[in-house]
PDB file of N, CA and C in Angstrom:
ATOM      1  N   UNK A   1     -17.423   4.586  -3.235  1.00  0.00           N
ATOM      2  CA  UNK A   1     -16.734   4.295  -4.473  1.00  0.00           C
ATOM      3  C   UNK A   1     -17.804   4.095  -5.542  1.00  0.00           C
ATOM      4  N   UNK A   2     -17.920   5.167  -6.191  1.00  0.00           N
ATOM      5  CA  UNK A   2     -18.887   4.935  -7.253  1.00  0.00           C
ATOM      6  C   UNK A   2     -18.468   5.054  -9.006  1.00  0.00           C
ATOM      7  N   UNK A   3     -17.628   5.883  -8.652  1.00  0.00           N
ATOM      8  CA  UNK A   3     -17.014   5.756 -10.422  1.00  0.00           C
ATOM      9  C   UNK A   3     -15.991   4.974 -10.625  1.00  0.00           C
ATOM     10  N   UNK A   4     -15.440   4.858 -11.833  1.00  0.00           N
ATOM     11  CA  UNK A   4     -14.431   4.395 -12.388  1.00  0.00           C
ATOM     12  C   UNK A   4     -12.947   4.573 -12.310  1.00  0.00           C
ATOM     13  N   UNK A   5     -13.011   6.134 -11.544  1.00  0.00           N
ATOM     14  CA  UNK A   5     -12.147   6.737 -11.545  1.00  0.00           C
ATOM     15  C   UNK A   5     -11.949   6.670  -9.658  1.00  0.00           C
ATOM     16  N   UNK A   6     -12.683   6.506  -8.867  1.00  0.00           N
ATOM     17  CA  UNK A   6     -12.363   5.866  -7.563  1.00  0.00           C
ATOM     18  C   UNK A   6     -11.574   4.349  -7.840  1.00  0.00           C
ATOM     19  N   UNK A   7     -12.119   3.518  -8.392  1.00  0.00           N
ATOM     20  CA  UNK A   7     -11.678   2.435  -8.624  1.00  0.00           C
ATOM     21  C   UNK A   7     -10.211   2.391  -8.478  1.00  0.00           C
ATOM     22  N   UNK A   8      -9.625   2.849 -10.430  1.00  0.00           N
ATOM     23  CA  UNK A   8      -8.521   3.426 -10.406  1.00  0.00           C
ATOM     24  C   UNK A   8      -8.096   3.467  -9.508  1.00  0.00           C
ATOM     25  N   UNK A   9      -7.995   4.542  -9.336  1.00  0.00           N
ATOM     26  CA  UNK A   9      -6.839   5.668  -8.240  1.00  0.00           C
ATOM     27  C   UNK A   9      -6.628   4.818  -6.624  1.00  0.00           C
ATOM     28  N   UNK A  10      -7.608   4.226  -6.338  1.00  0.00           N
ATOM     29  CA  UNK A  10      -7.666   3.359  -5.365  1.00  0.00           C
ATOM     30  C   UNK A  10      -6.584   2.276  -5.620  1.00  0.00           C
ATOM     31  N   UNK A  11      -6.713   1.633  -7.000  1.00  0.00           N
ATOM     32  CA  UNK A  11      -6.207   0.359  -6.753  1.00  0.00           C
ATOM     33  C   UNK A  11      -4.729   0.804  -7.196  1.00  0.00           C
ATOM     34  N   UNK A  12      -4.553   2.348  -8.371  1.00  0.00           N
ATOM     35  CA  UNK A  12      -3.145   2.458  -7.962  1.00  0.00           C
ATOM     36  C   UNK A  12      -1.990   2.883  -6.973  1.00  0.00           C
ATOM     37  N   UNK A  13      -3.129   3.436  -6.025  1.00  0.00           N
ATOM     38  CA  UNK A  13      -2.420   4.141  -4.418  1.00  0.00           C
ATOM     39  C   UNK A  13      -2.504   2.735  -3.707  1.00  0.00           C
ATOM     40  N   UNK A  14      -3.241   1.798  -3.721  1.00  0.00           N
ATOM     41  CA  UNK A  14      -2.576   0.450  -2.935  1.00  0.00           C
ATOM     42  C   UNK A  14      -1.589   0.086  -3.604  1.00  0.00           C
ATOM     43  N   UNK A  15      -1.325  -0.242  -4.904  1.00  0.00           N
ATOM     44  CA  UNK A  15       0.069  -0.647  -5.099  1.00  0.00           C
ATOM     45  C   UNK A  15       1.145   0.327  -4.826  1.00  0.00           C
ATOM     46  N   UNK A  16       1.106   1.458  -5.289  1.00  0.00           N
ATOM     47  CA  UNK A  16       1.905   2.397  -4.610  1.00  0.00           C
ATOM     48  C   UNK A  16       2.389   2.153  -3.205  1.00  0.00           C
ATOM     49  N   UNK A  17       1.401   1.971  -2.224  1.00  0.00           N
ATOM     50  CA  UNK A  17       1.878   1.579  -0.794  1.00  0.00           C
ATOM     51  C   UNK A  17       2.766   0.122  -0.854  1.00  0.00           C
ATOM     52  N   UNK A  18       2.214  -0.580  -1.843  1.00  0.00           N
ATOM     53  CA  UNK A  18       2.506  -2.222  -1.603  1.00  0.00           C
ATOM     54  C   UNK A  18       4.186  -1.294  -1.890  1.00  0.00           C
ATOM     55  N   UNK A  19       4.263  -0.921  -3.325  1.00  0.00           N
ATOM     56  CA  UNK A  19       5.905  -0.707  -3.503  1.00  0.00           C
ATOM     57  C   UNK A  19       6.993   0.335  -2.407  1.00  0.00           C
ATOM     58  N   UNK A  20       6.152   0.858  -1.731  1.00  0.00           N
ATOM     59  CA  UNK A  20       6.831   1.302  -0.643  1.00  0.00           C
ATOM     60  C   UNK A  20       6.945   0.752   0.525  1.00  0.00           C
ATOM     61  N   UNK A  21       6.185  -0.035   1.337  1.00  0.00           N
ATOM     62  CA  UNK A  21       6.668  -0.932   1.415  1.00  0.00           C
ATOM     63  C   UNK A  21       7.590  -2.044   1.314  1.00  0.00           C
ATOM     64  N   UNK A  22       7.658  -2.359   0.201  1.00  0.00           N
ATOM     65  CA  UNK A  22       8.252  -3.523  -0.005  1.00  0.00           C
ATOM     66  C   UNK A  22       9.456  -2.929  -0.350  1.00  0.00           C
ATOM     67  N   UNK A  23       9.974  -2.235  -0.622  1.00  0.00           N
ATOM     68  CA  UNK A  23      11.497  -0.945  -0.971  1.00  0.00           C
ATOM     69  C   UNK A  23      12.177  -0.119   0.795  1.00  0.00           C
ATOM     70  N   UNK A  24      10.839  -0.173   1.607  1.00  0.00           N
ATOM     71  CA  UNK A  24      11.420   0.424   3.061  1.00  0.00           C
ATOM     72  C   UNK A  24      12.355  -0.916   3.628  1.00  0.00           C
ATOM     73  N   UNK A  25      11.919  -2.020   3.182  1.00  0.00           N
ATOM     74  CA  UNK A  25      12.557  -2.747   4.115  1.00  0.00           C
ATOM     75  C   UNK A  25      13.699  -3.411   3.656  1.00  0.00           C
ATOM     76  N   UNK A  26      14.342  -3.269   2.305  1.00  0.00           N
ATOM     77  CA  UNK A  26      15.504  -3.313   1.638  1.00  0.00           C
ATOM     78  C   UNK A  26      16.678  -3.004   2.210  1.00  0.00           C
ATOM     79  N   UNK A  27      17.952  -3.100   1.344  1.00  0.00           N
ATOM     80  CA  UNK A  27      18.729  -2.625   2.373  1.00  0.00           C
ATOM     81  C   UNK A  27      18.829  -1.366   1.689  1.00  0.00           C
ATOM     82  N   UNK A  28      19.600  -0.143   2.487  1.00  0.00           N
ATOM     83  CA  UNK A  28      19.545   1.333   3.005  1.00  0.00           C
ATOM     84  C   UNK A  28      19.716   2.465   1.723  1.00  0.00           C
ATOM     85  N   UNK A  29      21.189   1.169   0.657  1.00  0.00           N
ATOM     86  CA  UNK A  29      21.134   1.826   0.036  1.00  0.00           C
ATOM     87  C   UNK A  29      20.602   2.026  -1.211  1.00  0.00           C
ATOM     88  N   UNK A  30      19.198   1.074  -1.610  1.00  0.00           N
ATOM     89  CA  UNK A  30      18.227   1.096  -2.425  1.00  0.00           C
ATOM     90  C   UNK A  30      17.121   1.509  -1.747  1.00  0.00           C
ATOM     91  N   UNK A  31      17.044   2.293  -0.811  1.00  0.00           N
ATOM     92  CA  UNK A  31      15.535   2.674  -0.508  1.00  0.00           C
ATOM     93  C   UNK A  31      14.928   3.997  -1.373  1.00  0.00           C
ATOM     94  N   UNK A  32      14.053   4.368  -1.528  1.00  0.00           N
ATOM     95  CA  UNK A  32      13.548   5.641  -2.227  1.00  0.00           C
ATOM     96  C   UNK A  32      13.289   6.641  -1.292  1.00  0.00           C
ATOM     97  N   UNK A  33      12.834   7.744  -2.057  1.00  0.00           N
ATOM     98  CA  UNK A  33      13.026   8.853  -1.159  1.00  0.00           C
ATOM     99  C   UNK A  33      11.284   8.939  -0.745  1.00  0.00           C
ATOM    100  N   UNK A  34      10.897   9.640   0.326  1.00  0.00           N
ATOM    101  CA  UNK A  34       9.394   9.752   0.560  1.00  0.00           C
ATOM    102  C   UNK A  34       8.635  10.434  -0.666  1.00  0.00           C
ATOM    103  N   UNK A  35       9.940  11.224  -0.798  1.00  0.00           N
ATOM    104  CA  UNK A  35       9.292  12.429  -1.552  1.00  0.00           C
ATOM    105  C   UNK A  35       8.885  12.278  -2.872  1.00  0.00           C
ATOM    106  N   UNK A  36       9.387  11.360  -3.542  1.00  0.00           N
ATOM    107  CA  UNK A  36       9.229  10.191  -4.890  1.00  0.00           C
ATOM    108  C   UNK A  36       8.129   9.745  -4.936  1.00  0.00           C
ATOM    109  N   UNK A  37       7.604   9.946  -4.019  1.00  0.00           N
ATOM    110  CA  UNK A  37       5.695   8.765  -4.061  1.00  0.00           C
ATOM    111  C   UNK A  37       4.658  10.286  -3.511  1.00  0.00           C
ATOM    112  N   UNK A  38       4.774  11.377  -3.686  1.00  0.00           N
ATOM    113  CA  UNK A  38       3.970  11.978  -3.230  1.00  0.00           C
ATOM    114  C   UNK A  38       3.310  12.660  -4.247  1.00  0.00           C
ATOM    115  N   UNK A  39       4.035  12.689  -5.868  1.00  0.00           N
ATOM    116  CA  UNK A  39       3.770  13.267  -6.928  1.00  0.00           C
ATOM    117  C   UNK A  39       2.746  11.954  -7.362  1.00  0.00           C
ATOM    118  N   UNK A  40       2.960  10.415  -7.488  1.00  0.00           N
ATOM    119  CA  UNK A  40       1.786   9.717  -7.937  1.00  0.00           C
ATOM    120  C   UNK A  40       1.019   9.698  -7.014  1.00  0.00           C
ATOM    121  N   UNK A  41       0.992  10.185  -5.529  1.00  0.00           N
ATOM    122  CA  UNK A  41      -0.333  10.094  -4.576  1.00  0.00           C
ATOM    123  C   UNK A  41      -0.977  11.137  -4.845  1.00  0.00           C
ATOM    124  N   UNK A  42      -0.419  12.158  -4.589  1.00  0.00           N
ATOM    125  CA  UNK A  42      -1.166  13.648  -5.352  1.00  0.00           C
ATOM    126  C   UNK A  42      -1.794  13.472  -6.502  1.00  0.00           C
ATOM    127  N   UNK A  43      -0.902  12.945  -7.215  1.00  0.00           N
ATOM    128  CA  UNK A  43      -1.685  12.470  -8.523  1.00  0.00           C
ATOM    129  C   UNK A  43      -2.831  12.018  -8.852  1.00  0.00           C
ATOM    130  N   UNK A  44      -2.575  10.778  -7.950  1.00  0.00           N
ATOM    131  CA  UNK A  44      -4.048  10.073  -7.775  1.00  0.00           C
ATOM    132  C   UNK A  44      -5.705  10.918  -7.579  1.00  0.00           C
ATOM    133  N   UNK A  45      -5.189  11.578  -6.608  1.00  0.00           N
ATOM    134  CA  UNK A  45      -6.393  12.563  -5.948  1.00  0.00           C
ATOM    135  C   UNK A  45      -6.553  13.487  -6.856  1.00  0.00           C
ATOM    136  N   UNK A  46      -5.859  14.222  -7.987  1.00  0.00           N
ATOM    137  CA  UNK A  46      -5.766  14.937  -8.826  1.00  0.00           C
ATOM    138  C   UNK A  46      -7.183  14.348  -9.789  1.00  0.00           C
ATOM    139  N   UNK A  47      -6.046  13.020 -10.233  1.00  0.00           N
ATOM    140  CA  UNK A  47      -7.294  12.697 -10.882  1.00  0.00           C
ATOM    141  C   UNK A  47      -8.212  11.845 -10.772  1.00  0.00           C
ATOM    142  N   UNK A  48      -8.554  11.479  -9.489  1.00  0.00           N
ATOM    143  CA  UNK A  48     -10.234  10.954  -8.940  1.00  0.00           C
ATOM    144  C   UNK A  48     -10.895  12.157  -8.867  1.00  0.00           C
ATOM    145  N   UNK A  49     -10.121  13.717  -8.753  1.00  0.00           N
ATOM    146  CA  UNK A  49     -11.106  14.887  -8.549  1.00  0.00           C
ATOM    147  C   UNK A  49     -11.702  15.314  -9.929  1.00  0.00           C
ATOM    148  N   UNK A  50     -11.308  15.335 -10.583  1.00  0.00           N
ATOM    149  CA  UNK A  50     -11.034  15.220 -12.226  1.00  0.00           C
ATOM    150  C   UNK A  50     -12.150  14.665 -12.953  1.00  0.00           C
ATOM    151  N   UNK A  51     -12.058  13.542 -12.752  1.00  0.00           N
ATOM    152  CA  UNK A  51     -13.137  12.751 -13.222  1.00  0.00           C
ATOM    153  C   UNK A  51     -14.093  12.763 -12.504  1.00  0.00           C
ATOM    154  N   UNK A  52     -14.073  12.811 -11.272  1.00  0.00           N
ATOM    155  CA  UNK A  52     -15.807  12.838 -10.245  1.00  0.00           C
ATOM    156  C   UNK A  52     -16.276  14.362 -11.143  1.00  0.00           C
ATOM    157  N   UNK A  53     -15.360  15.032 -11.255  1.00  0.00           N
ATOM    158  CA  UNK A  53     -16.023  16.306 -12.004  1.00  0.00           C
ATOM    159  C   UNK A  53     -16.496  16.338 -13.370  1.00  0.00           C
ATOM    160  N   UNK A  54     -16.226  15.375 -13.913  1.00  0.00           N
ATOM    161  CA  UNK A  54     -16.535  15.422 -15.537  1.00  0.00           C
ATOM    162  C   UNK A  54     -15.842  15.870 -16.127  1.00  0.00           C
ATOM    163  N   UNK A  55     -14.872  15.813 -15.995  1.00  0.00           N
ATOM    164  CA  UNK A  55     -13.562  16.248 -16.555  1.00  0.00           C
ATOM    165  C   UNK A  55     -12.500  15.225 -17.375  1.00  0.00           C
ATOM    166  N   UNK A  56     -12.575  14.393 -18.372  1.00  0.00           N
ATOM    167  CA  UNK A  56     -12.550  13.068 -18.131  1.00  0.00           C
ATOM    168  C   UNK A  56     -11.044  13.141 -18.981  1.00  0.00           C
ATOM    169  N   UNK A  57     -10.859  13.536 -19.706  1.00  0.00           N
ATOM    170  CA  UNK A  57      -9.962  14.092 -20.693  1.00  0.00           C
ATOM    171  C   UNK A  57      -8.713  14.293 -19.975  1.00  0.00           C
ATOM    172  N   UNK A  58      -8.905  15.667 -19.117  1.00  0.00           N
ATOM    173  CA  UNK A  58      -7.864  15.955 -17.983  1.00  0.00           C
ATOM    174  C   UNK A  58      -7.685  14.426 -17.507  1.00  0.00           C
ATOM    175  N   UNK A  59      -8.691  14.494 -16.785  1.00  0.00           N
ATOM    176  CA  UNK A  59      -8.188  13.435 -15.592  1.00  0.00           C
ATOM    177  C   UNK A  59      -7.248  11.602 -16.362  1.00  0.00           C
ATOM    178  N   UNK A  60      -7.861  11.924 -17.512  1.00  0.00           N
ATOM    179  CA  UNK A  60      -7.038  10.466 -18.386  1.00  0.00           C
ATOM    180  C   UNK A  60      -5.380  11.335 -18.118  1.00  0.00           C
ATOM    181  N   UNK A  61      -5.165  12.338 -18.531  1.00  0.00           N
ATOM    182  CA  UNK A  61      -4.060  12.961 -19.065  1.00  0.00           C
ATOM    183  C   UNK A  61      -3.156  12.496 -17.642  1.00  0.00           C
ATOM    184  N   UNK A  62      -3.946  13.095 -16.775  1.00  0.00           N
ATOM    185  CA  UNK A  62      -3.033  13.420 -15.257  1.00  0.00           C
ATOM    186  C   UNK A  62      -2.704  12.143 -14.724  1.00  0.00           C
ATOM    187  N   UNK A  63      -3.390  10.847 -14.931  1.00  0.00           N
ATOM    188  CA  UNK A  63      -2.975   9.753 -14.687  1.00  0.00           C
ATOM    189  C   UNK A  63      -2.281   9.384 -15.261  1.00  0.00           C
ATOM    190  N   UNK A  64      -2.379   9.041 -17.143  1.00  0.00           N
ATOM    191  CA  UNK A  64      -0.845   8.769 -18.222  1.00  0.00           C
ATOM    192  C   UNK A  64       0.138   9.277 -17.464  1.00  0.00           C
ATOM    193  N   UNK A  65       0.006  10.712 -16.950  1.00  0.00           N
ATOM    194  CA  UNK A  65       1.993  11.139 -16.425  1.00  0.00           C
ATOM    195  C   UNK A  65       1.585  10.480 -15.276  1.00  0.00           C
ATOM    196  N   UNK A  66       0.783  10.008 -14.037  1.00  0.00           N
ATOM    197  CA  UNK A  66       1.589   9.839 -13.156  1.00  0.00           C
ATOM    198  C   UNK A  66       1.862   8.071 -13.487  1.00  0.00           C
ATOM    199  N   UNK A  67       1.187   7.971 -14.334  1.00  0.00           N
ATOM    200  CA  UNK A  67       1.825   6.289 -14.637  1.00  0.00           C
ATOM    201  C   UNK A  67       3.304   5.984 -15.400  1.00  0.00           C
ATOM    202  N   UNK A  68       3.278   7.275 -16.185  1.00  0.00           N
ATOM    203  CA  UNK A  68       4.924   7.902 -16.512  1.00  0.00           C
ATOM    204  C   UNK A  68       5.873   7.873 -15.596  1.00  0.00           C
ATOM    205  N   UNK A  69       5.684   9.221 -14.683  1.00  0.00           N
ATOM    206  CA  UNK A  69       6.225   9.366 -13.427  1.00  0.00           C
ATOM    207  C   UNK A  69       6.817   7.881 -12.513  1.00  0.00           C
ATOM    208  N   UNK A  70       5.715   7.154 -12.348  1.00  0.00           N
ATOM    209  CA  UNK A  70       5.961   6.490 -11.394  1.00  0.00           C
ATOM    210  C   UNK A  70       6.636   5.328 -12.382  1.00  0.00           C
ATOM    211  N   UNK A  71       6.836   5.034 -13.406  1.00  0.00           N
ATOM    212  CA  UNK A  71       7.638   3.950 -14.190  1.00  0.00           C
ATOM    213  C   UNK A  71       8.905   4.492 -14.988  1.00  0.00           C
ATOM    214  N   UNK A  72       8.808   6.348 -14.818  1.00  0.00           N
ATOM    215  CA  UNK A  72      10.328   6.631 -14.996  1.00  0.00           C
ATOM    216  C   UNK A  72      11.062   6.441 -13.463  1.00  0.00           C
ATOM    217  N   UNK A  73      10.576   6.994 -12.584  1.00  0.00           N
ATOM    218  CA  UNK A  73      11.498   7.659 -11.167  1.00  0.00           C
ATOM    219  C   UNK A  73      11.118   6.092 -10.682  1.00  0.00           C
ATOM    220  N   UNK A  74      10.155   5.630 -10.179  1.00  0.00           N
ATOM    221  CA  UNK A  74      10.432   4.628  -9.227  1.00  0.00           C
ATOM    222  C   UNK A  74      10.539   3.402  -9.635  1.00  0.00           C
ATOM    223  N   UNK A  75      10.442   3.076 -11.012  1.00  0.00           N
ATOM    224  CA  UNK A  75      10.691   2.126 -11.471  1.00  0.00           C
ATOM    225  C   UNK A  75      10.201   0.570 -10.942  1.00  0.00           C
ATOM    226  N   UNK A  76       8.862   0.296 -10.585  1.00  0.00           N
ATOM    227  CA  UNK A  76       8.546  -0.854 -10.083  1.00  0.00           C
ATOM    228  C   UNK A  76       8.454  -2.239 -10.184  1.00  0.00           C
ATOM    229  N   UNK A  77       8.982  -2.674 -11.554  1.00  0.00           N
ATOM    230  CA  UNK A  77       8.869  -3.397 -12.019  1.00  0.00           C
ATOM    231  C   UNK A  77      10.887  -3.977 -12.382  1.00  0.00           C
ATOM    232  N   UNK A  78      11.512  -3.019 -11.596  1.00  0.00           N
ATOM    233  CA  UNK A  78      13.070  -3.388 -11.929  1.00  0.00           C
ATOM    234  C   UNK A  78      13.611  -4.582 -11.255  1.00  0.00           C
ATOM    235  N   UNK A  79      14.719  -5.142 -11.601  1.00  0.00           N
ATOM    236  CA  UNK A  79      14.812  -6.159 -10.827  1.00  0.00           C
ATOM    237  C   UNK A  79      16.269  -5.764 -10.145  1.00  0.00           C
ATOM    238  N   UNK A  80      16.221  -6.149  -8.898  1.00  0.00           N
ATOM    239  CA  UNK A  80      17.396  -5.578  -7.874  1.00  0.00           C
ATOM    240  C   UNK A  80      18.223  -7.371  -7.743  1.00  0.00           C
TER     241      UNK A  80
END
């Protein structure tokens, strides 16, 4: 872990897990779909590749949507 952009992406794919997690064990009919968390995990790796490349611009961009993404569709911060 040497850049800024490991950091990141690290600490938003652990919360990502924390919120899946914490949504699997709900009841059945608030759970999310797998497939809902694979666009901000992809994401992530998108843009830690991004920025390890010098690409810094992109890689800001590709994170704004998946921080979009993941606060339109999965909504983590809602209260059930």
């Amino acid at each position: 872990m040497q850049t800024i952009y490991d950091w990141i992406t690290v600490a938003f794919f652990a919360g990502l897990v924390v919120l899946l997690l914490q949504r699997s064990v709900g009841p059945e009919e608030k759970q999310d779909s797998m497939l809902h968390y694979i666009v901000p995990a992809g994401g992530c790796a998108v843009t830690n590749y991004l920025g390890n490349e010098g690409y810094h611009a992109f890689a800001i961009l590709v994170f704004v949507g998946i921080l979009a993404y993941t606060w339109y569709f999965l909504k983590p911060f809602a209260r059930t």
